[in-house]
Protein backbone atom coordinates (compact mmCIF):
# COMPACT_ATOMS: atom_id res chain seq x y z
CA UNK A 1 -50.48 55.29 -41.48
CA UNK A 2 -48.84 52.15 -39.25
CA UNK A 3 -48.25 50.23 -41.77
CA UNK A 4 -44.19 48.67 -42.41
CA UNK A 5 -43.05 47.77 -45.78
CA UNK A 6 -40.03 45.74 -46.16
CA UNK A 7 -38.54 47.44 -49.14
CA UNK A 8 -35.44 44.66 -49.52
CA UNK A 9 -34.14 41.28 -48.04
CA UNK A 10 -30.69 40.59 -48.04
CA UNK A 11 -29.69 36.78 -47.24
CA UNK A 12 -26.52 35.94 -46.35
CA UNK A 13 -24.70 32.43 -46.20
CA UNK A 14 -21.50 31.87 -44.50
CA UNK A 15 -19.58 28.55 -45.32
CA UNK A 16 -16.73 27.77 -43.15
CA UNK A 17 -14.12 24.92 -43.32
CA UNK A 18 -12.82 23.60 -40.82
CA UNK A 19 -9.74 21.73 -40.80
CA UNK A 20 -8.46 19.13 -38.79
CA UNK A 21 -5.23 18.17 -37.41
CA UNK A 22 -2.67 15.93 -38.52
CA UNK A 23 -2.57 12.63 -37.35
CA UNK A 24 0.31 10.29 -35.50
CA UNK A 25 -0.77 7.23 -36.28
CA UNK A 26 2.44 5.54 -34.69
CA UNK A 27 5.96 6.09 -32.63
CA UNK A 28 8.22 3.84 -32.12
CA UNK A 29 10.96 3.86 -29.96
CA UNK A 30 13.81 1.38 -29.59
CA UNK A 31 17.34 0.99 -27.46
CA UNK A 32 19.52 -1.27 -28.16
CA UNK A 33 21.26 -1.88 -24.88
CA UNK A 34 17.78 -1.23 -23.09
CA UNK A 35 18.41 1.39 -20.66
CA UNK A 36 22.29 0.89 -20.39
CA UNK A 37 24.62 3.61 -21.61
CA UNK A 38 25.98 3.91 -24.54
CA UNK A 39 23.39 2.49 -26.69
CA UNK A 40 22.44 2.98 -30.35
CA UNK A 41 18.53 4.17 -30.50
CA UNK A 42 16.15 3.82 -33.43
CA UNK A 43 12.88 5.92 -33.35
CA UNK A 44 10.48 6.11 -36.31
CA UNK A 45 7.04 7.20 -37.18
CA UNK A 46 3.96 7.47 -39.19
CA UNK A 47 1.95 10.45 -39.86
CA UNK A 48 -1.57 11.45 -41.75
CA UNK A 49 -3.50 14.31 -42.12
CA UNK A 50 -7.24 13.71 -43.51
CA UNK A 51 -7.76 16.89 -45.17
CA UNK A 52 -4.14 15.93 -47.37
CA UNK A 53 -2.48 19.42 -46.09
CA UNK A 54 1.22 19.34 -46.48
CA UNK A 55 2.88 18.70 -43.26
CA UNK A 56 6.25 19.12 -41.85
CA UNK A 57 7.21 17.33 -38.70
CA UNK A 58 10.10 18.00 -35.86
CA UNK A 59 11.43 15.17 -33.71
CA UNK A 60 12.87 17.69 -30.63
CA UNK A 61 15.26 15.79 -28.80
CA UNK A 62 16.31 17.21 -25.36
CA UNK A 63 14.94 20.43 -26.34
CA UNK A 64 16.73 20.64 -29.82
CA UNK A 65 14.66 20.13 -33.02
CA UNK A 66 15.65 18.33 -36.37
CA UNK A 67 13.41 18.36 -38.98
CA UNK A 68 12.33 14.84 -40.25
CA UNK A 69 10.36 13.61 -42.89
CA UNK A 70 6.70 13.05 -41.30
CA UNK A 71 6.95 9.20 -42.31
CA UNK A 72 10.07 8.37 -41.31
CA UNK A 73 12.80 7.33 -39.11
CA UNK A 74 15.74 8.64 -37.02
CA UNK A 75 19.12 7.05 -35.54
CA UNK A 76 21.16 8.03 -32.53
CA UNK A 77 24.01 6.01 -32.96
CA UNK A 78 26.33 5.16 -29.54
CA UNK A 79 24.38 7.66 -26.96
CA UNK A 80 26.18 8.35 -23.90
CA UNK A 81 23.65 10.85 -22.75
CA UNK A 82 22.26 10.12 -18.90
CA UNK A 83 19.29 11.11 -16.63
CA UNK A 84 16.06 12.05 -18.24
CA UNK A 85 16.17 12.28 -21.95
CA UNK A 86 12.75 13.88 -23.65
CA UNK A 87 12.07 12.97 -27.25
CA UNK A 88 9.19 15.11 -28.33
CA UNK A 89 7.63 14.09 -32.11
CA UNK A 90 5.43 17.16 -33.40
CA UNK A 91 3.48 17.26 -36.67
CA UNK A 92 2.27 20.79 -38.27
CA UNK A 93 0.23 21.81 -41.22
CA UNK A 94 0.98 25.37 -39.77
């Protein structure tokens, strides 16, 4: 007869959160003996995260991770190491 009838009508709604990443809001880096060898060096940190996930943070230094707190601080005391040093601060909510 042509004629269509819509017998049902589903709707569906799909809500997704997104997250977003945490924050460094500072890093700070200092040397006592500026760039002379050995020196004593004093690095801290700040850290938010604006949906308030629980974080934890690594300070890798030369390749080697500590865990640190994610608002916090960290002393190398009498460094002897030369060349190219890399001091890599990472916060997660992984």
């Amino acid at each position: 007869d042509g004629i269509n009838t819509v017998t049902s009508l589903q709707r569906v709604f799909v809500f997704e959160r997104t997250f977003s990443a945490p924050q460094i809001l500072t890093f700070n880096f200092d040397s006592s003996n500026g760039q002379e060898l050995p020196t004593n060096l004093q690095l801290d940190w700040t850290t938010s995260h604006p949906d308030d996930l629980a974080m934890s943070c690594t300070l890798r230094i030369n390749g080697v991770n500590n865990a640190v707190d994610c608002n916090g601080d960290y002393e190398l005391n009498n460094f002897v190491t030369p060349g190219v040093n890399v001091f890599t601060f990472i916060a997660s909510d992984g």
